[in-house]
Protein backbone atom coordinates (compact mmCIF):
# COMPACT_ATOMS: atom_id res chain seq x y z
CA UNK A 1 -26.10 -60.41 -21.72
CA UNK A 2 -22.43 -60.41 -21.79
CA UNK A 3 -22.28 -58.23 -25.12
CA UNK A 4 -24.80 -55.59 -23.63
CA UNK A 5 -22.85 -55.33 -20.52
CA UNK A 6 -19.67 -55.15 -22.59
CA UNK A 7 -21.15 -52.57 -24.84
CA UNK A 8 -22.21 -50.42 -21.80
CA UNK A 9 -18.58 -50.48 -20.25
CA UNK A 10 -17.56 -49.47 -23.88
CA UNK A 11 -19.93 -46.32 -24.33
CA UNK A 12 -19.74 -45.10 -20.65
CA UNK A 13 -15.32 -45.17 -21.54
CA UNK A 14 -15.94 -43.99 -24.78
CA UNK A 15 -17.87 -40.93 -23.11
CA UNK A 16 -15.69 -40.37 -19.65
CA UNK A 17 -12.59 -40.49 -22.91
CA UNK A 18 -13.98 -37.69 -25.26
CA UNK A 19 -15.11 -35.39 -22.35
CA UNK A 20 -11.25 -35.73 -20.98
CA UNK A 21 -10.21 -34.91 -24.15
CA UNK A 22 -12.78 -31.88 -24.99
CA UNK A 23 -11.46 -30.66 -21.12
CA UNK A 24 -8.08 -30.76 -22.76
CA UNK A 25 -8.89 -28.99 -25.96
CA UNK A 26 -10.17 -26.22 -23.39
CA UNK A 27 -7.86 -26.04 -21.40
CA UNK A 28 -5.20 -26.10 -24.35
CA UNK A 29 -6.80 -23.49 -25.77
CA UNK A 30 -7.74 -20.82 -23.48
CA UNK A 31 -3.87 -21.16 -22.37
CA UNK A 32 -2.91 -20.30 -25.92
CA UNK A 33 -5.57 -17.43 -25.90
CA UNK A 34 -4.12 -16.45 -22.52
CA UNK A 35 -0.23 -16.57 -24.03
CA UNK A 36 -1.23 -14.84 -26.81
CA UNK A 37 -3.28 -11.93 -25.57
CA UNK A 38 -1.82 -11.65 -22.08
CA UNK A 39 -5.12 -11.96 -20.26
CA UNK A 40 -6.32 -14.73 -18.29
CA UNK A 41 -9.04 -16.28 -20.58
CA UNK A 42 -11.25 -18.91 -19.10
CA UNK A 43 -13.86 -21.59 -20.67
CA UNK A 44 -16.99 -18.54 -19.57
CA UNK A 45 -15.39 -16.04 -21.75
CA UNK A 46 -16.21 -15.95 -25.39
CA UNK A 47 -13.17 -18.05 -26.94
CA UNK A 48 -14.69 -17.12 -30.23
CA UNK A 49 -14.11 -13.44 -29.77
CA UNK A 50 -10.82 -13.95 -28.54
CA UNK A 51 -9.83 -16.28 -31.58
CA UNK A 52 -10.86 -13.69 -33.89
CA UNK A 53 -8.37 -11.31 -31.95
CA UNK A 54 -5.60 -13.58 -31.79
CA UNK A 55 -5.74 -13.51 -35.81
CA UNK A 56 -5.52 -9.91 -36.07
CA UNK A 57 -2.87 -8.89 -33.34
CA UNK A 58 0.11 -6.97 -34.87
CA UNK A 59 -2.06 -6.43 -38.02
CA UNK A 60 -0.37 -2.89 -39.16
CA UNK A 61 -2.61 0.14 -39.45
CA UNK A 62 -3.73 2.23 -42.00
CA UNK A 63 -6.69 4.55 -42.93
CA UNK A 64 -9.71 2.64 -44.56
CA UNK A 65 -8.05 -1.00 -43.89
CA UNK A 66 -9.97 -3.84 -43.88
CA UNK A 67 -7.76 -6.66 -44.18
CA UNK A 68 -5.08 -8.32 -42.37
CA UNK A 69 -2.45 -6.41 -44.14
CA UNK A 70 -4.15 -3.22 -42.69
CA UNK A 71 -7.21 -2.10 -40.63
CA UNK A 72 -8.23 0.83 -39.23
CA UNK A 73 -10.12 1.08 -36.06
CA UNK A 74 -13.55 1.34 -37.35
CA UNK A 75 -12.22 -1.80 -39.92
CA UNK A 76 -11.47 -3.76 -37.68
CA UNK A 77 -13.82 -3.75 -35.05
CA UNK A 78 -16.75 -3.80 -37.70
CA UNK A 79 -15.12 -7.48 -38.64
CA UNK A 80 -14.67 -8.69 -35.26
CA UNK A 81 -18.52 -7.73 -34.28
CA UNK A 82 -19.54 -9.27 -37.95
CA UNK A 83 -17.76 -12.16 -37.41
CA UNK A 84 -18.45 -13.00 -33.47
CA UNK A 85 -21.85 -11.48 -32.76
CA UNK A 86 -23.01 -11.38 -36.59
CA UNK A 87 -23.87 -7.87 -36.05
CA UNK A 88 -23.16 -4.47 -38.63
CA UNK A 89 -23.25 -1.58 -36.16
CA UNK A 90 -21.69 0.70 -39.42
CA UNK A 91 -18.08 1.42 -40.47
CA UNK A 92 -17.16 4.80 -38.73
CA UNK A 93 -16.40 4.93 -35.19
CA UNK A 94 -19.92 7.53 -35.15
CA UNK A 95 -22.09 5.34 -36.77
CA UNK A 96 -21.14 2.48 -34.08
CA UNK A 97 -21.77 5.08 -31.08
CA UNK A 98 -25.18 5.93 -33.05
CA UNK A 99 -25.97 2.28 -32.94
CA UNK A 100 -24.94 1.10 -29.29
CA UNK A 101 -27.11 1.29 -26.55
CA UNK A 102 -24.58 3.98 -23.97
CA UNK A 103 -23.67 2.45 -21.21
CA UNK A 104 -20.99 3.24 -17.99
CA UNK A 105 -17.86 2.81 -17.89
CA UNK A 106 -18.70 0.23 -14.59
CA UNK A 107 -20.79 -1.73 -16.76
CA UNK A 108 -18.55 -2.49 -19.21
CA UNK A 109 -18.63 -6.66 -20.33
CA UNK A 110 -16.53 -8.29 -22.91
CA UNK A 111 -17.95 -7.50 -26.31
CA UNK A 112 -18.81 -4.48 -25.36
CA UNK A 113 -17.46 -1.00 -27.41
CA UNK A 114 -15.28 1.82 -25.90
CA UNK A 115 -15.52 5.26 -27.65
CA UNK A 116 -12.39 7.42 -27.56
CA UNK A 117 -12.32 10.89 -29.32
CA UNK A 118 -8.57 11.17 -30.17
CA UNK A 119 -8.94 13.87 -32.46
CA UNK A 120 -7.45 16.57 -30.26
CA UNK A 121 -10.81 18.58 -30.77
CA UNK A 122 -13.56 19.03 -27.98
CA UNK A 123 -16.13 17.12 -30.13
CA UNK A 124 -18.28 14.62 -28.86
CA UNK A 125 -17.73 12.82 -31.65
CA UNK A 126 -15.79 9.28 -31.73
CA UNK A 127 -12.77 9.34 -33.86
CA UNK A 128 -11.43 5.59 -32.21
CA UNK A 129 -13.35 2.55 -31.16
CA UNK A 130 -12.26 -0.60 -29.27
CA UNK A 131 -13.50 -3.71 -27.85
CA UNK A 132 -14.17 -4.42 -24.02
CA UNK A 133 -12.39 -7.63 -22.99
CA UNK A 134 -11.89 -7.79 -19.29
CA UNK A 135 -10.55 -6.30 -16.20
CA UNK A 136 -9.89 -2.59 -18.12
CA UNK A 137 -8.38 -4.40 -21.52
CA UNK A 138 -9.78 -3.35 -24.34
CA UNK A 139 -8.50 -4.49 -28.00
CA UNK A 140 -8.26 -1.60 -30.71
CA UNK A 141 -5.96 -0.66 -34.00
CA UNK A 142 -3.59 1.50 -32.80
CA UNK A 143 -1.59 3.75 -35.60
CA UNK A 144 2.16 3.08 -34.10
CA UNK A 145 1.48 -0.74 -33.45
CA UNK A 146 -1.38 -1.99 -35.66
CA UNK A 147 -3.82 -4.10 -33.63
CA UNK A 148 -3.09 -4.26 -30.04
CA UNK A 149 -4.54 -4.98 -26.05
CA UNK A 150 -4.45 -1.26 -24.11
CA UNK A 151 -6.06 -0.79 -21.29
CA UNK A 152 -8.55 1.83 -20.41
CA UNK A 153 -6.50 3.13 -17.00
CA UNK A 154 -3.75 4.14 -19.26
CA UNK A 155 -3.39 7.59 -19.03
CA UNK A 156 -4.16 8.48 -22.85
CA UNK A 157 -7.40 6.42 -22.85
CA UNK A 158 -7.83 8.50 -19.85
CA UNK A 159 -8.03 11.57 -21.63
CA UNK A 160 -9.28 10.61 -24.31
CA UNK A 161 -12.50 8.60 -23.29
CA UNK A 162 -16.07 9.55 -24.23
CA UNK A 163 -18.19 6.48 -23.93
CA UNK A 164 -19.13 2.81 -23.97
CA UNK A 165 -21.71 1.02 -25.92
CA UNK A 166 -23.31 -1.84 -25.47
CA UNK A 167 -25.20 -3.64 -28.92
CA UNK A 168 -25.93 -7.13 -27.30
C-alpha cells in the first residue's frame, strides 16, 4: 500500500513538474517571438508561423530568391505558407490572389495574405504579397530591408493596397 501511495505522490509531482515547465517553455518562447518581431505574441497565436518568421527577418531581397540569402516576396511567402499551413497557393504574387478566397480588409486573421500592387500602374494585378499577423502587421520582403514587419496603416500600404486573401 505504501509503494502505490508513494508512486501516486510521484506521478501526480512528476505531472504538476512537466506542465510548470511546458508553461515555462511558453512563456519563454512567445517572449522571444515577441522581442524578436515586436508584436505581442501569445500561446493562441500560431507560434509555428511566427518561428518560421523569426528565421527569415533581415533576409536581404532579391528578384526570384528563395533562400535565406535572398527572397523575393512571392519566395518567401510561398515557403512560409508551405512550411506552416503545408499549402502551394503558386509562386507569383497573381497566382496566390488567383488561389485565395478575397476577403476584407476587417476580416483579416493571422495567416491570412495581403495583396499590394506596387507597380506604379493602375492594374489590378498584385505585384507584392504579405502575411497578416495581427493588429495591422503584416510580414513581407521588402527591396530596401529584406524581410521585415510593416503595417498596413502605413501610408504606402495605403496606397498601394488591393486585397486580402484568405486560403485556410
Amino acid at each position: 500500500m505504501r509503494i502505490i501511495k508513494f508512486s501516486f505522490i510521484a506521478l501526480v509531482l512528476i505531472i504538476i513538474t512537466s506542465s510548470c515547465g511546458t508553461n515555462r517553455q511558453i512563456k519563454a518562447k512567445t517572449d522571444y517571438l515577441s522581442y524578436k518581431t515586436g508584436l505581442k505574441v501569445s500561446p493562441k497565436n500560431n507560434l509555428k508561423l511566427y518561428d518560421e518568421i523569426v528565421q527569415w527577418l533581415g533576409t536581404p531581397h532579391c528578384m526570384g530568391g528563395t533562400t535565406l540569402r535572398c527572397v523575393d516576396c512571392s519566395g518567401f511567402v510561398n515557403i512560409i505558407i508551405k512550411n506552416v499551413y503545408g499549402k502551394n497557393l503558386g509562386r507569383s504574387s497573381q497566382d496566390m490572389l488567383a488561389n485565395c478566397d478575397k476577403i476584407r480588409k476587417r476580416h483579416l486573421k493571422e495567416g491570412d495574405l495581403v495583396f499590394f500592387n506596387t507597380s506604379g500602374s493602375k492594374s489590378k494585378k498584385a505585384s507584392h504579397v504579405g502575411i497578416y499577423l495581427q493588429n495591422g502587421a503584416f510580414v513581407h520582403t521588402s527591396t530596401k530591408s529584406g524581410v521585415m514587419i510593416s503595417n498596413l496603416d502605413e501610408p504606402y500600404y495605403l496606397k498601394t493596397w488591393l486585397s486580402a486573401g484568405s486560403f485556410q
